[in-house]
Protein backbone atom coordinates (compact mmCIF):
# COMPACT_ATOMS: atom_id res chain seq x y z
CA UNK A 1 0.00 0.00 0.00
CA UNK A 2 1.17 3.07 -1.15
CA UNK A 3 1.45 5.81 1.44
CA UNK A 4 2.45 9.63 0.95
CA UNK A 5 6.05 10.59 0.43
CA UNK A 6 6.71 7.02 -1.13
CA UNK A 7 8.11 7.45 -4.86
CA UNK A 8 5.01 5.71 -6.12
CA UNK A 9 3.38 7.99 -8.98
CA UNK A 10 0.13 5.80 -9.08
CA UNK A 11 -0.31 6.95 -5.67
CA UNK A 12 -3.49 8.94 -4.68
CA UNK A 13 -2.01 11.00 -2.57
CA UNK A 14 1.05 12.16 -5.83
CA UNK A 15 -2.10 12.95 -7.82
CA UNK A 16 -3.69 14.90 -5.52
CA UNK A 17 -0.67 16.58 -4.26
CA UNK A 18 -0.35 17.46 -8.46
CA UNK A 19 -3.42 18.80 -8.81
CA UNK A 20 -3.66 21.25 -5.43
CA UNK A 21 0.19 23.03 -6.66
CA UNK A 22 -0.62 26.51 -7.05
CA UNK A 23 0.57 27.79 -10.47
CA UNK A 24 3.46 29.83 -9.77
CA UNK A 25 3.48 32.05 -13.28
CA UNK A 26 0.42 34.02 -11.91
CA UNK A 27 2.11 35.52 -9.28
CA UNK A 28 4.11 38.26 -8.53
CA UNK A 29 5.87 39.85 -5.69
CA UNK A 30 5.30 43.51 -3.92
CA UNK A 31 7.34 46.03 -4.53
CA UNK A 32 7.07 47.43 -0.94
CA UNK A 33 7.75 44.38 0.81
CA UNK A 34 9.14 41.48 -1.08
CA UNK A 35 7.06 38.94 1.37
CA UNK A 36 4.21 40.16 -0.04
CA UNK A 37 3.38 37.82 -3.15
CA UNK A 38 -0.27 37.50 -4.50
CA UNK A 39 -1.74 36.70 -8.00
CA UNK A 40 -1.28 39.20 -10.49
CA UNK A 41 -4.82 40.55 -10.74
CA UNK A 42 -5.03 41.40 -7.02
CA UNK A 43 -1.83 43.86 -7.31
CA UNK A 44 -3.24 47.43 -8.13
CA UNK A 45 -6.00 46.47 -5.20
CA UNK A 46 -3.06 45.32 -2.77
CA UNK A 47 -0.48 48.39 -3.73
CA UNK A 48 -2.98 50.63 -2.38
CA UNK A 49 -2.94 49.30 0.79
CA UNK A 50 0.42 48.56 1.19
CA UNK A 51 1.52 51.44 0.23
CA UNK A 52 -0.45 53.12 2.95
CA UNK A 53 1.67 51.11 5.21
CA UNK A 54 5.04 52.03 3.51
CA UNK A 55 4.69 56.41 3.36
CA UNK A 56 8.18 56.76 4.40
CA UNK A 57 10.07 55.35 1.72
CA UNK A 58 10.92 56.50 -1.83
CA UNK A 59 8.87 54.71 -4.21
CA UNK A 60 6.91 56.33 -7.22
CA UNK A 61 4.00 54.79 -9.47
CA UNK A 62 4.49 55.12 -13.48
CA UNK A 63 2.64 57.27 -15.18
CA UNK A 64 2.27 54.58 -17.60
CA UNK A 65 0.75 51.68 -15.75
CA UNK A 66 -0.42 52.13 -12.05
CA UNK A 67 1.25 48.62 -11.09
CA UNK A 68 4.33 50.01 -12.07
CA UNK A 69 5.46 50.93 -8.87
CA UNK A 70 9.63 51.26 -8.05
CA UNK A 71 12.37 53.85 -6.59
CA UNK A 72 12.11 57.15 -7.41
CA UNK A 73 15.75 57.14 -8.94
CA UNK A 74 15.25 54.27 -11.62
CA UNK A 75 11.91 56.48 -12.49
CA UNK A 76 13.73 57.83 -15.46
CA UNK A 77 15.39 54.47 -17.27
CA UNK A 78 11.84 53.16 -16.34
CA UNK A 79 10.39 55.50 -18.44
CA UNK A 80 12.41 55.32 -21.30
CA UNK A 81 11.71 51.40 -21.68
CA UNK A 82 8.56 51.21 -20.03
CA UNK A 83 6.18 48.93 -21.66
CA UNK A 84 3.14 50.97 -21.51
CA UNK A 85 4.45 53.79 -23.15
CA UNK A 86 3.02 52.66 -26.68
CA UNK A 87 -0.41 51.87 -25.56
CA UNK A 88 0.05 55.32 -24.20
CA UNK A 89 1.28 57.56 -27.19
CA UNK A 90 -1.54 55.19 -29.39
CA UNK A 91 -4.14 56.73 -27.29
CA UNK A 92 -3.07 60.38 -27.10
CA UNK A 93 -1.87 60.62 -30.83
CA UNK A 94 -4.81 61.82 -33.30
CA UNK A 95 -3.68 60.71 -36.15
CA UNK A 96 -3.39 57.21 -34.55
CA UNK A 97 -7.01 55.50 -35.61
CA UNK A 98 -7.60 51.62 -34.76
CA UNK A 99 -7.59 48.98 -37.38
CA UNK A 100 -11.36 48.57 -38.33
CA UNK A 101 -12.57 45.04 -37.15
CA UNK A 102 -13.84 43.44 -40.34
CA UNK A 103 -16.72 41.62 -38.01
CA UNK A 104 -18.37 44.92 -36.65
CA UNK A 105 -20.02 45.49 -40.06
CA UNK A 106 -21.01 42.11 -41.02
CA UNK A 107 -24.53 41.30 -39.56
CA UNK A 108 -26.91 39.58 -42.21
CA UNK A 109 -30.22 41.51 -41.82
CA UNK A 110 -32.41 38.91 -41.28
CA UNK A 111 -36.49 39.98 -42.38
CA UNK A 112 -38.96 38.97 -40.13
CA UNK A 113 -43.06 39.23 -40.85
CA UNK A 114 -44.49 39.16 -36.98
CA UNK A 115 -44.96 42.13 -35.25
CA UNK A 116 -44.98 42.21 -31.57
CA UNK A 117 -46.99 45.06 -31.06
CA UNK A 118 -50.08 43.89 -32.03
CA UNK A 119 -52.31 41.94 -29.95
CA UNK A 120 -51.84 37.68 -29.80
CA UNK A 121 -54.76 36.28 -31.83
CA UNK A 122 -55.23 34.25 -28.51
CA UNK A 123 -57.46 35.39 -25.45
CA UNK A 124 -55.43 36.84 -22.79
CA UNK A 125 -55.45 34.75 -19.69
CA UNK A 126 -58.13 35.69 -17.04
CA UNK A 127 -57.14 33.89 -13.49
CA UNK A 128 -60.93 34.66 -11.92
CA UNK A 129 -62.52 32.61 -15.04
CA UNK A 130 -60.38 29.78 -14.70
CA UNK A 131 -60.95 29.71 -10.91
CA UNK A 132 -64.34 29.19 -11.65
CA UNK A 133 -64.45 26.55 -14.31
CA UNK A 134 -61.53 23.71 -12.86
CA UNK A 135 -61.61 22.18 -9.38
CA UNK A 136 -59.36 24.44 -7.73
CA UNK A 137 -59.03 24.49 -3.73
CA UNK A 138 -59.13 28.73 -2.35
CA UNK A 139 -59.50 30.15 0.57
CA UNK A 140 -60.82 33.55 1.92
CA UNK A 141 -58.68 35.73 3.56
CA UNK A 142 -59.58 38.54 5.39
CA UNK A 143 -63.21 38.21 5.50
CA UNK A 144 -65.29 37.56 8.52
CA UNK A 145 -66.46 34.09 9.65
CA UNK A 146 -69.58 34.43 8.07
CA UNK A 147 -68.50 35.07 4.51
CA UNK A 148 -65.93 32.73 5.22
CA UNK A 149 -68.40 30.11 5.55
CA UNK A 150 -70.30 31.49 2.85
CA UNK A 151 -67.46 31.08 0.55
CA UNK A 152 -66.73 27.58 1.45
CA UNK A 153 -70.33 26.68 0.83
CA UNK A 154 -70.17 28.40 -2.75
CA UNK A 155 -67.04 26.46 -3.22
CA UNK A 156 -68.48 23.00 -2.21
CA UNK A 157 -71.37 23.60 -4.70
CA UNK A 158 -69.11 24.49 -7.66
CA UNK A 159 -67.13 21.25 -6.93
CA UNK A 160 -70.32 19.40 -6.58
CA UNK A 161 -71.32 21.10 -9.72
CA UNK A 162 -67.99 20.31 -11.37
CA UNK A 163 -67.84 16.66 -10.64
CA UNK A 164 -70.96 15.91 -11.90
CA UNK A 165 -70.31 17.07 -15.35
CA UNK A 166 -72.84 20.55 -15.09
CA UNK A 167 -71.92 23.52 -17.27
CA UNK A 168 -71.17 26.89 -15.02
């Protein structure tokens, strides 16, 4: 019997152990405190904080990209080979227009004869009428005791009525 730790891949507890490894390419470290590692997409959220924590030391954010966060003397080599900086001169330049996306214009018009403003053919469905024509068990509420018992009494003829084939 295999047990966990032995070198036995066909073990349960190997395939397990595979499956519950956290993938390590998603993560990234803090640049305030390097024990500080979470996935990537809970950085921007986390840098806030943390740098709340850290106001005394010298770290600036790109202009570029928010997550971009390092010492205020490496600010200007960031710059230089940031790799934001395109996505930000596309946006700002107005010459700069985006490649058309050959699917936007392509819908096939397709014709259709119904109209669903007018009125269904059908009669609409009234609750009180069917109520009165299938055995259906209701109750008063809010009356007093005496149309109460009224009501019950209607209701017993209507099934009587009902079950014996009689038209209402």
């Amino acid at each position: 019997m295999s047990r966990k730790g032995d070198d036995d891949s066909s073990s349960i507890y190997s395939l397990a152990d595979d499956k519950l490894k956290p993938n390590y390419d998603n993560f990234v470290v803090c640049p305030y405190d390097k024990h500080h590692i979470m996935l990537a997409t809970r950085l921007s959220k986390h840098l806030i904080k943390c740098g709340r924590n850290h106001p005394g030391n010298n770290m600036v954010r790109c202009p570029f990209n928010n997550t971009h966060v390092l010492q205020s003397s490496d600010l200007k080599t960031h710059l230089g080979n940031c790799s934001n900086l395109k996505d930000f001169f596309q946006l700002t330049n107005k010459e700069y227009v985006p490649s058309a996306d050959p699917m936007a214009g392509s819908v096939d018009f397709i014709e259709c004869h119904e109209n669903w403003n007018d009125e269904p053919e059908a009669e609409t469905y009234n609750p009180q009428l069917y109520c009165k024509k299938n055995l259906l068990m209701r109750n008063l509420v809010g009356g007093t005791p005496s149309q109460r018992r009224e009501f019950r009494e209607s209701q017993r003829e209507k099934f009587k009525d009902l079950l014996e084939g009689k038209d209402l």
